[in-house]
PDB file of N, CA and C in Angstrom:
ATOM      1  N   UNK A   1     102.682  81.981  80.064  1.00  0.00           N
ATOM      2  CA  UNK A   1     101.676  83.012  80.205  1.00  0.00           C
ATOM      3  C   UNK A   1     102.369  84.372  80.253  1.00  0.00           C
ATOM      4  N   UNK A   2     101.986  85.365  79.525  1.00  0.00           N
ATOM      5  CA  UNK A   2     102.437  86.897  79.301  1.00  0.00           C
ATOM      6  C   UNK A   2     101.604  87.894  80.689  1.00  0.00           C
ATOM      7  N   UNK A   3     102.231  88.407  81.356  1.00  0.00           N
ATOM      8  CA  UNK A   3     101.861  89.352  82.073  1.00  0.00           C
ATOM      9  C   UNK A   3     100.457  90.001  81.946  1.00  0.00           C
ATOM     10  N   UNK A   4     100.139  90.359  80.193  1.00  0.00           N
ATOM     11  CA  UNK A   4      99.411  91.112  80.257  1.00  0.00           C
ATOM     12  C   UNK A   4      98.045  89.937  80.154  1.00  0.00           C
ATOM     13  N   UNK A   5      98.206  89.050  80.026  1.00  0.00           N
ATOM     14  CA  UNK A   5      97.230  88.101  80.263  1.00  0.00           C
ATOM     15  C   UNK A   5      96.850  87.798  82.261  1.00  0.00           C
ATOM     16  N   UNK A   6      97.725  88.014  82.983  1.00  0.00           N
ATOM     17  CA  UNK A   6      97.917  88.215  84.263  1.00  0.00           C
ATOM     18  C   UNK A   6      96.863  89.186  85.153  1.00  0.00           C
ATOM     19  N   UNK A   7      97.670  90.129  84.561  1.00  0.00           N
ATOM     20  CA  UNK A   7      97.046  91.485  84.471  1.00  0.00           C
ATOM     21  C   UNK A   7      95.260  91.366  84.269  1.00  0.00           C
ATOM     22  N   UNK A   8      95.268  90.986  82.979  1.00  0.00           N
ATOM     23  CA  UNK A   8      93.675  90.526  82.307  1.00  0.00           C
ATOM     24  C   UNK A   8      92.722  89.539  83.203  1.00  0.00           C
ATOM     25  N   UNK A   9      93.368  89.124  84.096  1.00  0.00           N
ATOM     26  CA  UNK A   9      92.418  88.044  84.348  1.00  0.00           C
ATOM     27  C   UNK A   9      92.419  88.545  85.948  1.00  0.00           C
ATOM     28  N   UNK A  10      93.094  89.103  86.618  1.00  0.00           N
ATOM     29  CA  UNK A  10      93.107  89.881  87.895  1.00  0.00           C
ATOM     30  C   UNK A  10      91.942  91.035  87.503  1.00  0.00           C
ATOM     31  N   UNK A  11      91.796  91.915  86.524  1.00  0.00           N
ATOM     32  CA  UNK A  11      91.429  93.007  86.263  1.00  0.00           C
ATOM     33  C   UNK A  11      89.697  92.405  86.541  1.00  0.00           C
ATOM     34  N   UNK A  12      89.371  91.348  85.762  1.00  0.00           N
ATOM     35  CA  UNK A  12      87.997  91.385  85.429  1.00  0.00           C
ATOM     36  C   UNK A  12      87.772  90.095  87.171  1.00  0.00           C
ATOM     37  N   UNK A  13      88.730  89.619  87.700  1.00  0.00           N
ATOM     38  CA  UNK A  13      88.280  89.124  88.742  1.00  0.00           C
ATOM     39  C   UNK A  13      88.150  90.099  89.437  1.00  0.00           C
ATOM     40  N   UNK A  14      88.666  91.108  89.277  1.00  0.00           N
ATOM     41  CA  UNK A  14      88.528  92.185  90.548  1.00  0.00           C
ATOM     42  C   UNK A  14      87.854  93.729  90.167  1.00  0.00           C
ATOM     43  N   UNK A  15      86.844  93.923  89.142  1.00  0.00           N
ATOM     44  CA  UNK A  15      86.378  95.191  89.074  1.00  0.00           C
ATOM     45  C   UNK A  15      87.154  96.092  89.578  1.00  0.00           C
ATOM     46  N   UNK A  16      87.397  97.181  88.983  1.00  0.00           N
ATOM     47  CA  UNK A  16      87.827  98.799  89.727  1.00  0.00           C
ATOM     48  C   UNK A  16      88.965  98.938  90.518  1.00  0.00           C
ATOM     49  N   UNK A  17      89.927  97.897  89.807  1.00  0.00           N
ATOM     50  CA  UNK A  17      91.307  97.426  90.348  1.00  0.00           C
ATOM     51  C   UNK A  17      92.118  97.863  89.253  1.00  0.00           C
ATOM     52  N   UNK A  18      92.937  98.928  89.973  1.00  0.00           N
ATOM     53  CA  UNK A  18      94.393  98.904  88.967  1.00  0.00           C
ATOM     54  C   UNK A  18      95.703  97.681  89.263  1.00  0.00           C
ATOM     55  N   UNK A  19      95.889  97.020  88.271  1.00  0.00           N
ATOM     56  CA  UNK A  19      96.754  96.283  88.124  1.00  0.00           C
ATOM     57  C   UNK A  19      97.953  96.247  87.492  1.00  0.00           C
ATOM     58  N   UNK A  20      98.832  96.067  87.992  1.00  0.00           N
ATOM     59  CA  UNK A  20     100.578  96.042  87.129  1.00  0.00           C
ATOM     60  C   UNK A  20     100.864  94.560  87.115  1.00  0.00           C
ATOM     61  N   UNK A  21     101.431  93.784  86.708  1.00  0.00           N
ATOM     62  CA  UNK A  21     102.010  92.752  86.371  1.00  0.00           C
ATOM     63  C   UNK A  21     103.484  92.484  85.830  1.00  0.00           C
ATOM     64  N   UNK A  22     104.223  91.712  86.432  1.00  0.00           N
ATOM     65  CA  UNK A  22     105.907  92.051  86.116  1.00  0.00           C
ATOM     66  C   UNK A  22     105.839  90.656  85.894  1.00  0.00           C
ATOM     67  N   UNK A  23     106.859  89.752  85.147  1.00  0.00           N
ATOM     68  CA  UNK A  23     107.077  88.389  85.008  1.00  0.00           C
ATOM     69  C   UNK A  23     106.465  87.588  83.677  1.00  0.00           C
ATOM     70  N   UNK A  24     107.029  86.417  84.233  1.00  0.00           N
ATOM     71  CA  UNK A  24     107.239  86.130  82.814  1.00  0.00           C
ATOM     72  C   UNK A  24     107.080  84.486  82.697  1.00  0.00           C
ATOM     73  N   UNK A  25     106.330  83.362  81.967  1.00  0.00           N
ATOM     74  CA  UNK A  25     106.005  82.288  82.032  1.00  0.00           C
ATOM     75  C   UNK A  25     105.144  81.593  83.191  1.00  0.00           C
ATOM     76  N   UNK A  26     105.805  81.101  84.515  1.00  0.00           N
ATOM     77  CA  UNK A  26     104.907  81.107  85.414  1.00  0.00           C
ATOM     78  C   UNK A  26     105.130  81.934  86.577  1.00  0.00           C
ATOM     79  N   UNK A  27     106.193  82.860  86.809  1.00  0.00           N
ATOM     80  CA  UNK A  27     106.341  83.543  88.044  1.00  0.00           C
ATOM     81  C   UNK A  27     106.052  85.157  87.797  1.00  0.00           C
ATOM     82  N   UNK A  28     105.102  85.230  88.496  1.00  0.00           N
ATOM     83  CA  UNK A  28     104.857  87.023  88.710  1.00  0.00           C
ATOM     84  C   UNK A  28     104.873  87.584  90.103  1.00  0.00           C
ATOM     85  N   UNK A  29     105.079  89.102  89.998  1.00  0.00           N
ATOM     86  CA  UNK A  29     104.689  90.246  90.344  1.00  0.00           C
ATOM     87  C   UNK A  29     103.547  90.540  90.391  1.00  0.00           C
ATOM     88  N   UNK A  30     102.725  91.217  90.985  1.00  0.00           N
ATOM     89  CA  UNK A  30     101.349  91.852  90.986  1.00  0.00           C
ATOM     90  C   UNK A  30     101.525  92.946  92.139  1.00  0.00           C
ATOM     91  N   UNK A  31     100.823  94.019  91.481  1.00  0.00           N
ATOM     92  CA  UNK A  31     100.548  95.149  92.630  1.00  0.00           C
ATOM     93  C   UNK A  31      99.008  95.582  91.989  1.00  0.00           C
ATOM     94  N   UNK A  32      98.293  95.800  93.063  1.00  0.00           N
ATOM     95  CA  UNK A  32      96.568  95.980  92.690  1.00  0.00           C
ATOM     96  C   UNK A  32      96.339  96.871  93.982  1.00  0.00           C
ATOM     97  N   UNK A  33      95.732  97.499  93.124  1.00  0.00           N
ATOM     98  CA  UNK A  33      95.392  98.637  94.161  1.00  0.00           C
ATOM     99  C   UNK A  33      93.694  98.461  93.893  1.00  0.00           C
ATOM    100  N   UNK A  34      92.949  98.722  94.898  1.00  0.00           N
ATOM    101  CA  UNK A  34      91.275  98.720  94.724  1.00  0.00           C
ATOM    102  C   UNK A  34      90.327  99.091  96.053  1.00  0.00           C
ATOM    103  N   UNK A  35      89.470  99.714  95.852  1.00  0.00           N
ATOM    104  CA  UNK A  35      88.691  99.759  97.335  1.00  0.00           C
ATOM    105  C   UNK A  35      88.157  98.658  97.652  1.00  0.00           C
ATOM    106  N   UNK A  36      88.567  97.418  96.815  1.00  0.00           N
ATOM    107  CA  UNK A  36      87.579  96.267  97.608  1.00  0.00           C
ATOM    108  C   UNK A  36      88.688  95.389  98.728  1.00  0.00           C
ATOM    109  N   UNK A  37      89.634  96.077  98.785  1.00  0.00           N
ATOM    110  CA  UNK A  37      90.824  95.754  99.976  1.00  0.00           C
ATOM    111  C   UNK A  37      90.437  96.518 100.968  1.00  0.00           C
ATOM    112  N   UNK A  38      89.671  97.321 101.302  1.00  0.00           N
ATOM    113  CA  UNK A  38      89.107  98.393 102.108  1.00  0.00           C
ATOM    114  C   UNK A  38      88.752  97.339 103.379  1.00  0.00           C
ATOM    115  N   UNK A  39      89.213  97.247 104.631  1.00  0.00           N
ATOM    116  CA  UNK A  39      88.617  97.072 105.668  1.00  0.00           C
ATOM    117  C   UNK A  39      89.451  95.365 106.083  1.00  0.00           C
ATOM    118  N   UNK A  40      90.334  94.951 104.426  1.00  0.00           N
ATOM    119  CA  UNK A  40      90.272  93.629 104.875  1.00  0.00           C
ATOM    120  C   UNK A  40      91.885  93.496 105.612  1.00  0.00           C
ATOM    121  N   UNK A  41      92.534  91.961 105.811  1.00  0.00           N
ATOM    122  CA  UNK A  41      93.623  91.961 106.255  1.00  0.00           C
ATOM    123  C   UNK A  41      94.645  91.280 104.872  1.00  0.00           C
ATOM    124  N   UNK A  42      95.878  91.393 105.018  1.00  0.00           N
ATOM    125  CA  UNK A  42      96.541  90.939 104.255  1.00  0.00           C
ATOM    126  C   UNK A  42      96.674  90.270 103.672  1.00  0.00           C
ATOM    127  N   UNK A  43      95.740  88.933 104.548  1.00  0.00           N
ATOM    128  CA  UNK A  43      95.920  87.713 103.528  1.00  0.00           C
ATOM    129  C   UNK A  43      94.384  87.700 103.099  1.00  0.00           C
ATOM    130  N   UNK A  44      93.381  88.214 103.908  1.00  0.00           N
ATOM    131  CA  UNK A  44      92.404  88.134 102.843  1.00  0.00           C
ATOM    132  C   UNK A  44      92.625  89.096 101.575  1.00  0.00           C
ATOM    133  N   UNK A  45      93.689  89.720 101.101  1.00  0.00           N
ATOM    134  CA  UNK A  45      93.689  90.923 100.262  1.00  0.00           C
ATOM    135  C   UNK A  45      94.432  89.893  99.299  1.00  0.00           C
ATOM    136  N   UNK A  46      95.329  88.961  99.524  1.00  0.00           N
ATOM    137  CA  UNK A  46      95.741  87.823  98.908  1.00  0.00           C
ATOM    138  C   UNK A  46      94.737  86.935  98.575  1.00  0.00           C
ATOM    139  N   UNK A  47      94.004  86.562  99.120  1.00  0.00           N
ATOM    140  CA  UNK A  47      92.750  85.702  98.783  1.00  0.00           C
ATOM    141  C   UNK A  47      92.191  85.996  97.388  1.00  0.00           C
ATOM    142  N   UNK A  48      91.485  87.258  97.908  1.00  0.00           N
ATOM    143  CA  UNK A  48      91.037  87.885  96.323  1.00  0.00           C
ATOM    144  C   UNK A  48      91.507  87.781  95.637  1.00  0.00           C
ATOM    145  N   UNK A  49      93.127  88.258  95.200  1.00  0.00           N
ATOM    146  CA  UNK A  49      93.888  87.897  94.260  1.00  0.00           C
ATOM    147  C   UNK A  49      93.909  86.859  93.541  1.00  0.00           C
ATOM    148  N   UNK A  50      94.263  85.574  94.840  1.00  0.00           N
ATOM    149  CA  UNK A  50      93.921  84.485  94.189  1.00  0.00           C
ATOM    150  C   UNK A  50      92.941  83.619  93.636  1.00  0.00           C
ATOM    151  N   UNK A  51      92.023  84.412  94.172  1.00  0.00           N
ATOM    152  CA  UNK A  51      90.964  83.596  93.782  1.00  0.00           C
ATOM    153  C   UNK A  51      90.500  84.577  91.652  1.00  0.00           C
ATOM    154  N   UNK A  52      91.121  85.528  92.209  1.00  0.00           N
ATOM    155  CA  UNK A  52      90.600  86.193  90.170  1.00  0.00           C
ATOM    156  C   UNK A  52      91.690  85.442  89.343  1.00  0.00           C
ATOM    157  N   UNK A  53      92.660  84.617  90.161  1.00  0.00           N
ATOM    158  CA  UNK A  53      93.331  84.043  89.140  1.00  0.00           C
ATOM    159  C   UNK A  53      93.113  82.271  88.773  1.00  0.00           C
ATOM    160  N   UNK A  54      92.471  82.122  89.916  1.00  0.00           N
ATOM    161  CA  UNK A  54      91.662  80.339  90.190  1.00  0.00           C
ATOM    162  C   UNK A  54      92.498  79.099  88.915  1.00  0.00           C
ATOM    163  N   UNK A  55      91.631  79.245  87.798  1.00  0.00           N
ATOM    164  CA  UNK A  55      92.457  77.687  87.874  1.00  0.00           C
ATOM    165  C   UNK A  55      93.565  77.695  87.243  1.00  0.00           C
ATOM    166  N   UNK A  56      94.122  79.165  87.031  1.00  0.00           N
ATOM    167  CA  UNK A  56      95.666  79.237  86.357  1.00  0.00           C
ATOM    168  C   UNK A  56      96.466  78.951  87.622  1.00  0.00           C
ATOM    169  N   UNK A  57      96.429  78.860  88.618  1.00  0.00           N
ATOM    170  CA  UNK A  57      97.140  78.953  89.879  1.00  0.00           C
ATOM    171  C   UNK A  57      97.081  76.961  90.180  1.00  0.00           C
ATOM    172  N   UNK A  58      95.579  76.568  90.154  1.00  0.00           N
ATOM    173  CA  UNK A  58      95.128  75.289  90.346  1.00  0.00           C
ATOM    174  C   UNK A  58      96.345  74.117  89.448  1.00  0.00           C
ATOM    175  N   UNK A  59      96.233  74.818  88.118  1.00  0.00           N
ATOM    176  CA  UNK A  59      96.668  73.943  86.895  1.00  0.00           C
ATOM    177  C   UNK A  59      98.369  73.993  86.686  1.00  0.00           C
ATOM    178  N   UNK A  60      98.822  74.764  87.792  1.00  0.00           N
ATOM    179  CA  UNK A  60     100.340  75.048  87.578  1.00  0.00           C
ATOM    180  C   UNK A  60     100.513  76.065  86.750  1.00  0.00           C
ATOM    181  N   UNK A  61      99.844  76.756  85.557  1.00  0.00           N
ATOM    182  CA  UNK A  61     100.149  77.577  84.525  1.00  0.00           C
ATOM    183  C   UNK A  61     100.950  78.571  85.479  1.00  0.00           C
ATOM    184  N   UNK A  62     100.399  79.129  86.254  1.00  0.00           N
ATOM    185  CA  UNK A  62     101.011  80.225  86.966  1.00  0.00           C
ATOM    186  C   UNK A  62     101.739  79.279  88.070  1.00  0.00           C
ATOM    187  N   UNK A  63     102.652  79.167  88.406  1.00  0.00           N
ATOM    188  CA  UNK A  63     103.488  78.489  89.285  1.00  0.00           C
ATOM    189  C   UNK A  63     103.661  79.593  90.662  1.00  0.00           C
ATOM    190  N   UNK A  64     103.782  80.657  90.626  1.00  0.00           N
ATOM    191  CA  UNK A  64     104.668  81.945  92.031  1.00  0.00           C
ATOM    192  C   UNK A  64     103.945  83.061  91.583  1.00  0.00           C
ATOM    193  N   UNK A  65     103.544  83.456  92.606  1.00  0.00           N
ATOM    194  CA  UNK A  65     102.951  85.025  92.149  1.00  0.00           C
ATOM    195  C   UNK A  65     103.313  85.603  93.821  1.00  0.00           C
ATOM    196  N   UNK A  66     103.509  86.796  93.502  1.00  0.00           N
ATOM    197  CA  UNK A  66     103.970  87.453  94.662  1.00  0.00           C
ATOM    198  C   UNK A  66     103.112  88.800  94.442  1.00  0.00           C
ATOM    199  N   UNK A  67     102.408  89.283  95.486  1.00  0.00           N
ATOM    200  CA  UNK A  67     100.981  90.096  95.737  1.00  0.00           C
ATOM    201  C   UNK A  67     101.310  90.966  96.227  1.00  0.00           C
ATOM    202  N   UNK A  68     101.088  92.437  95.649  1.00  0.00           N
ATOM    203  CA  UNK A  68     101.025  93.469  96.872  1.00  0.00           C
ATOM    204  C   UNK A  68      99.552  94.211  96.535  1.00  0.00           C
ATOM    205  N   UNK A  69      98.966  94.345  98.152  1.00  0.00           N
ATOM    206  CA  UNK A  69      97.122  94.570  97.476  1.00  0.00           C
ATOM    207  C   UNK A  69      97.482  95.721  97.981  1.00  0.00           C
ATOM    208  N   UNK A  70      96.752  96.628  97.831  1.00  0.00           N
ATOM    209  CA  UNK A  70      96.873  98.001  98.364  1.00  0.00           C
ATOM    210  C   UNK A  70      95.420  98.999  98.214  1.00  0.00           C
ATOM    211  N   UNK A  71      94.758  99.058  99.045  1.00  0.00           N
ATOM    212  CA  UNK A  71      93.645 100.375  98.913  1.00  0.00           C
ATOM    213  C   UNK A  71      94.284 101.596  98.550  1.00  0.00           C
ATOM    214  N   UNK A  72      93.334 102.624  98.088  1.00  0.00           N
ATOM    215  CA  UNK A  72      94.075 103.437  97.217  1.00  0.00           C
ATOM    216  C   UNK A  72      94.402 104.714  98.524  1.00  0.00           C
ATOM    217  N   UNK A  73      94.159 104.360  99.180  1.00  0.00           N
ATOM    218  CA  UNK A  73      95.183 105.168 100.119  1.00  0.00           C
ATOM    219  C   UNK A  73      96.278 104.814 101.208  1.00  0.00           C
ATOM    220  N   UNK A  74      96.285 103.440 100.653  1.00  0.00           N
ATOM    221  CA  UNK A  74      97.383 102.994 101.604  1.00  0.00           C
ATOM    222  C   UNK A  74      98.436 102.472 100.431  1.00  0.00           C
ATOM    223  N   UNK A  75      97.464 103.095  99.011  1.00  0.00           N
ATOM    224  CA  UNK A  75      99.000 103.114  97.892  1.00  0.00           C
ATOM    225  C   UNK A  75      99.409 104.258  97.850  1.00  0.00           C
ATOM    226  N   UNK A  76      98.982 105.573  97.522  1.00  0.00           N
ATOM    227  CA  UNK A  76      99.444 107.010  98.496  1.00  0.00           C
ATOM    228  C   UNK A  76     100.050 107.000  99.233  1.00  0.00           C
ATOM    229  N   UNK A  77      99.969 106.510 100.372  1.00  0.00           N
ATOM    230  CA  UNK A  77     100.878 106.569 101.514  1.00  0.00           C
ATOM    231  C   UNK A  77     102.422 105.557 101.034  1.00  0.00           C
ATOM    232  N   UNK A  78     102.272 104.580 100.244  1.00  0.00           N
ATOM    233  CA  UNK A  78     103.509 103.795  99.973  1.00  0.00           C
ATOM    234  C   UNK A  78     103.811 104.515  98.862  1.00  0.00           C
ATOM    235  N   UNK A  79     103.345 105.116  98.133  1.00  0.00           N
ATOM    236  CA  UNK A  79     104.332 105.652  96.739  1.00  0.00           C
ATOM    237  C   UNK A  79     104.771 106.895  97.513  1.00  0.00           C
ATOM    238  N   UNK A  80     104.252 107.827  98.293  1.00  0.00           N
ATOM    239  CA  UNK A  80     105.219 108.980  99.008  1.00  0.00           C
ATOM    240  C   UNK A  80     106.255 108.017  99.879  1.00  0.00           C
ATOM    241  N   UNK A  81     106.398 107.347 100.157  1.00  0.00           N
ATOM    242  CA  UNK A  81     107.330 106.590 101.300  1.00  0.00           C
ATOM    243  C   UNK A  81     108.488 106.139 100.072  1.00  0.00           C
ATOM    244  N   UNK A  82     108.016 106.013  99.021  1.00  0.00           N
ATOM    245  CA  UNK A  82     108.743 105.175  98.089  1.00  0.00           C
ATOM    246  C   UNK A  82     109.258 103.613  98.044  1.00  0.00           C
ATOM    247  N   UNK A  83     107.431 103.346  98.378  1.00  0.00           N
ATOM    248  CA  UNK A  83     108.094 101.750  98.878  1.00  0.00           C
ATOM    249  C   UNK A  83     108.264 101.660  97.202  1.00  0.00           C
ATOM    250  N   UNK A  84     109.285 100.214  97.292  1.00  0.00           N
ATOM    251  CA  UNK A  84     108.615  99.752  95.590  1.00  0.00           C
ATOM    252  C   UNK A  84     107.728  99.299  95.256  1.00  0.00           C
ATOM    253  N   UNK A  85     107.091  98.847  94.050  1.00  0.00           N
ATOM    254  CA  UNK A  85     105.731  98.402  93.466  1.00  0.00           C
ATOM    255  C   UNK A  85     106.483  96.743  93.078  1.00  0.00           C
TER     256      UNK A  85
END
């Protein structure tokens, strides 16, 4: 699976989400930024994730994905800090 297929299938599970995608066959990267992380906790911000990616995750296609969710002001606050993405 290509990233930007990653990317594609996070995007439309998650409306009004910017998405990056790094990786390559079954292990990714993801950073998503969206207001629908607004209010939640970390692993429900993982949840979502996983769940816009459902049965690629189920079926092995995607084997590792590693999540960073971020509301869009608590990605502001990490890109001035210079966390990485």
């Amino acid at each position: 699976m290509l990233p930007e297929e990653v990317k594609r299938l996070v995007t439309e599970g998650l409306p009004g989400c910017e998405v990056t995608a790094k990786g390559d066959g079954s292990h990714f990267e993801l950073v998503v930024v969206g207001e629908v992380f607004r209010g939640k906790s970390p692993v429900q911000r993982q949840r979502l994730v996983y769940a816009a990616l459902g049965d690629r995750i189920t079926s092995g296609e995607i084997h590792a994905v590693t999540i960073k969710a971020y509301t869009p002001d608590d990605w502001d606050r990490a890109s001035k800090l210079q966390v990485s993405s």
